[in-house]
PDB file of N, CA and C in Angstrom:
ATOM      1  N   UNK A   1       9.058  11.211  13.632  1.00  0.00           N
ATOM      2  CA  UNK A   1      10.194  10.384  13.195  1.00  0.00           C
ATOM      3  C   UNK A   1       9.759   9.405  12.116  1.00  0.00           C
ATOM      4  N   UNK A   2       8.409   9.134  12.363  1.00  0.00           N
ATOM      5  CA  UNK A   2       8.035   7.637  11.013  1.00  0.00           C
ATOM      6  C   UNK A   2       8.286   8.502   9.944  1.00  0.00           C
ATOM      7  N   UNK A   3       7.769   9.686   9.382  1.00  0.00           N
ATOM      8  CA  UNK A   3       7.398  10.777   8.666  1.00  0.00           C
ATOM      9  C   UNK A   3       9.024  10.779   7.958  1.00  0.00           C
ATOM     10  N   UNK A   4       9.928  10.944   8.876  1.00  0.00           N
ATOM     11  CA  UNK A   4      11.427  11.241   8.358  1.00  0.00           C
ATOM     12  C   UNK A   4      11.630   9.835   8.031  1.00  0.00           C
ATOM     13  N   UNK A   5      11.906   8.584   8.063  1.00  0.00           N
ATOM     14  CA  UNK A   5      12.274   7.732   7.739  1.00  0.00           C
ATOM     15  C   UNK A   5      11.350   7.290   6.013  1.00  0.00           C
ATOM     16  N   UNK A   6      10.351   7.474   6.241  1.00  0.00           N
ATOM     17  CA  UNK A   6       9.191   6.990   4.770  1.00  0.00           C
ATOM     18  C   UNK A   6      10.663   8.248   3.818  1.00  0.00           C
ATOM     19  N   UNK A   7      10.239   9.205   3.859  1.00  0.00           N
ATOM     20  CA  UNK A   7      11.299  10.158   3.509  1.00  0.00           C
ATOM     21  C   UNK A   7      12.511   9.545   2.670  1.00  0.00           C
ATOM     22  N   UNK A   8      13.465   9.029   3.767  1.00  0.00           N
ATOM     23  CA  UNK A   8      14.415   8.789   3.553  1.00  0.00           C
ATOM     24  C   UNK A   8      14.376   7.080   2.904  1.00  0.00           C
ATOM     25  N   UNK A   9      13.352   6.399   2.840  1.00  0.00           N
ATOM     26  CA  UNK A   9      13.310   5.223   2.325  1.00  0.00           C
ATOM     27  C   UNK A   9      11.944   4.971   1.236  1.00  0.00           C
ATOM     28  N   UNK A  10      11.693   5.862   0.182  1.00  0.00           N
ATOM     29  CA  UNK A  10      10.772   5.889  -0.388  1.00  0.00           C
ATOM     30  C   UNK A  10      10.109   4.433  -0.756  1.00  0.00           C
ATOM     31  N   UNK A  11      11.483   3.880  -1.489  1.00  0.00           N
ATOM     32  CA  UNK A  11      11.291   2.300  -2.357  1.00  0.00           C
ATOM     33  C   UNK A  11      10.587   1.185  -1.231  1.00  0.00           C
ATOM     34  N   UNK A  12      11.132   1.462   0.335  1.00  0.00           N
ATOM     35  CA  UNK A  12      10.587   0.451   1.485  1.00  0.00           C
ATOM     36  C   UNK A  12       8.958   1.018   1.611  1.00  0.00           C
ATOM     37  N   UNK A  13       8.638   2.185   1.344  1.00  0.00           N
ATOM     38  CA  UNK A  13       7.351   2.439   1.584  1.00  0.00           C
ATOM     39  C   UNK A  13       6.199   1.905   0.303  1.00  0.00           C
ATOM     40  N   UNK A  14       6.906   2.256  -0.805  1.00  0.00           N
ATOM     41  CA  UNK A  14       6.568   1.981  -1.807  1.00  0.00           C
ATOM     42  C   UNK A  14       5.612   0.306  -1.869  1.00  0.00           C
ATOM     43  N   UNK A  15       6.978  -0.319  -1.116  1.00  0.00           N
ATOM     44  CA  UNK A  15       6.516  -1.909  -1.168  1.00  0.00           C
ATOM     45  C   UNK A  15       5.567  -2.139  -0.133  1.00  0.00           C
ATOM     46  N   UNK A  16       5.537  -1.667   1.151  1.00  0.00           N
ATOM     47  CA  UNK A  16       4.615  -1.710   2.237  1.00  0.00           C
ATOM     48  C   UNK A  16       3.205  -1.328   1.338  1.00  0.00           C
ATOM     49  N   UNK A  17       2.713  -0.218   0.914  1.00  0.00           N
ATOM     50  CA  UNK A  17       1.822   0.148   0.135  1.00  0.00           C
ATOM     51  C   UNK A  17       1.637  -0.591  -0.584  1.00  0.00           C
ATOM     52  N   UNK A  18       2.398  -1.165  -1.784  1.00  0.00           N
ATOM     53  CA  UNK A  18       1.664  -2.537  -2.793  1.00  0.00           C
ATOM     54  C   UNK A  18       1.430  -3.753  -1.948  1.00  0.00           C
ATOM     55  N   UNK A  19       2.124  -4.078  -0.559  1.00  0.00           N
ATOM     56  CA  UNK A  19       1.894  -5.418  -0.030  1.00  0.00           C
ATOM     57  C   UNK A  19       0.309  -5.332   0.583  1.00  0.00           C
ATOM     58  N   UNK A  20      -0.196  -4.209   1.400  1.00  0.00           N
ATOM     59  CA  UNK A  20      -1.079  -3.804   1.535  1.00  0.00           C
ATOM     60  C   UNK A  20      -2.280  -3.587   0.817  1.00  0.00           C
ATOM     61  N   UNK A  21      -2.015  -3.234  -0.497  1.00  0.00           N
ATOM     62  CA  UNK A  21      -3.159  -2.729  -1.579  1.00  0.00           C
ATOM     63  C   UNK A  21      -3.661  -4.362  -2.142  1.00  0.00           C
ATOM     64  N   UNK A  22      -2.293  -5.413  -1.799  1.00  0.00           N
ATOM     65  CA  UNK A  22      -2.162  -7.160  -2.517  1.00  0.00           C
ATOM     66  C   UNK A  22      -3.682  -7.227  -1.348  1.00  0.00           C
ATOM     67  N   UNK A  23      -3.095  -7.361  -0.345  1.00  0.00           N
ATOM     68  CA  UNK A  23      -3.941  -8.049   0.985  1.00  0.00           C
ATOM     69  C   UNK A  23      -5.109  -7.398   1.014  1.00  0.00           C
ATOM     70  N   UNK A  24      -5.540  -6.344   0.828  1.00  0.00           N
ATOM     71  CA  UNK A  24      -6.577  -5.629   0.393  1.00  0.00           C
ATOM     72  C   UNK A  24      -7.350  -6.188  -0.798  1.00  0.00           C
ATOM     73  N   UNK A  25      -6.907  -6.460  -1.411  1.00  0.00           N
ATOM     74  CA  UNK A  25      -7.780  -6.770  -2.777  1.00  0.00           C
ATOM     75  C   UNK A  25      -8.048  -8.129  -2.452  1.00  0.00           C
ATOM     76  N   UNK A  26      -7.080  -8.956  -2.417  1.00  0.00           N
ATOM     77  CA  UNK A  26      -7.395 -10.622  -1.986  1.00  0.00           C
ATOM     78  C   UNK A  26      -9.004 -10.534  -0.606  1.00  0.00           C
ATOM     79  N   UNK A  27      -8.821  -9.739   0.223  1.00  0.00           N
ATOM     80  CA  UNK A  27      -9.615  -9.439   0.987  1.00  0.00           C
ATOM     81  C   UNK A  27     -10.994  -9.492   0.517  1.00  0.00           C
ATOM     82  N   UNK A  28     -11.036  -8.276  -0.440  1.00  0.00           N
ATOM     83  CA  UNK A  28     -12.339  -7.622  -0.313  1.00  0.00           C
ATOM     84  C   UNK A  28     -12.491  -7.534  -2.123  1.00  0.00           C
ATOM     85  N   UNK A  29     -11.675  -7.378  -2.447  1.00  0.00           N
ATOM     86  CA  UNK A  29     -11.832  -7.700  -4.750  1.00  0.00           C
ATOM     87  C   UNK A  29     -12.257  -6.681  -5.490  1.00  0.00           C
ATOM     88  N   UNK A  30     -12.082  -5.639  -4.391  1.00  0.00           N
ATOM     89  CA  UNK A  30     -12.373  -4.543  -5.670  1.00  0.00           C
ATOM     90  C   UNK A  30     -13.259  -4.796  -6.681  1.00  0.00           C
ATOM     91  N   UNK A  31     -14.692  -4.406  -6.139  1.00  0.00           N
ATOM     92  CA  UNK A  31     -15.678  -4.904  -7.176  1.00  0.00           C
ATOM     93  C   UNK A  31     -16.012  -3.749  -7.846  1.00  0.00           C
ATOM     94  N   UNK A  32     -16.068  -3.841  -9.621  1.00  0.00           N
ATOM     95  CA  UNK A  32     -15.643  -3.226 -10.915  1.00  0.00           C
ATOM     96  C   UNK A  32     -16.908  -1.985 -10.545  1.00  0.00           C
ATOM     97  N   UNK A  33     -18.151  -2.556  -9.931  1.00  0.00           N
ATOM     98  CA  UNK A  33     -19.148  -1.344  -9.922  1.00  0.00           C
ATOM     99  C   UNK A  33     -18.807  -0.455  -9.048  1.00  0.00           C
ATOM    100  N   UNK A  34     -18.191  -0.362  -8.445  1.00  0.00           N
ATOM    101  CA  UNK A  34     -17.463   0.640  -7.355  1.00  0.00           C
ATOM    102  C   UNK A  34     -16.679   1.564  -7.265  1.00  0.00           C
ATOM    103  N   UNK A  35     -16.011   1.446  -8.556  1.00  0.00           N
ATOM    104  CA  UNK A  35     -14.441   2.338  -8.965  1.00  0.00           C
ATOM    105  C   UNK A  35     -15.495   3.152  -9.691  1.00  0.00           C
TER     106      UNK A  35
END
């Protein structure tokens, strides 16, 4: 059922994923030698 809803609400997933990737980076900073 999560699977059908992401589906049907792309733009709400969309933002969960950038709020996540925010809190992630503030976290940990994506350091440049790594990518």
């Amino acid at each position: 059922r999560y699977s059908h809803d992401v589906q049907n609400h792309p733009v709400l997933f969309q933002l969960l994923v950038e709020q996540i990737a925010l809190c992630y980076q503030k976290l940990y900073g994506f350091p440049q030698e790594q990518v």
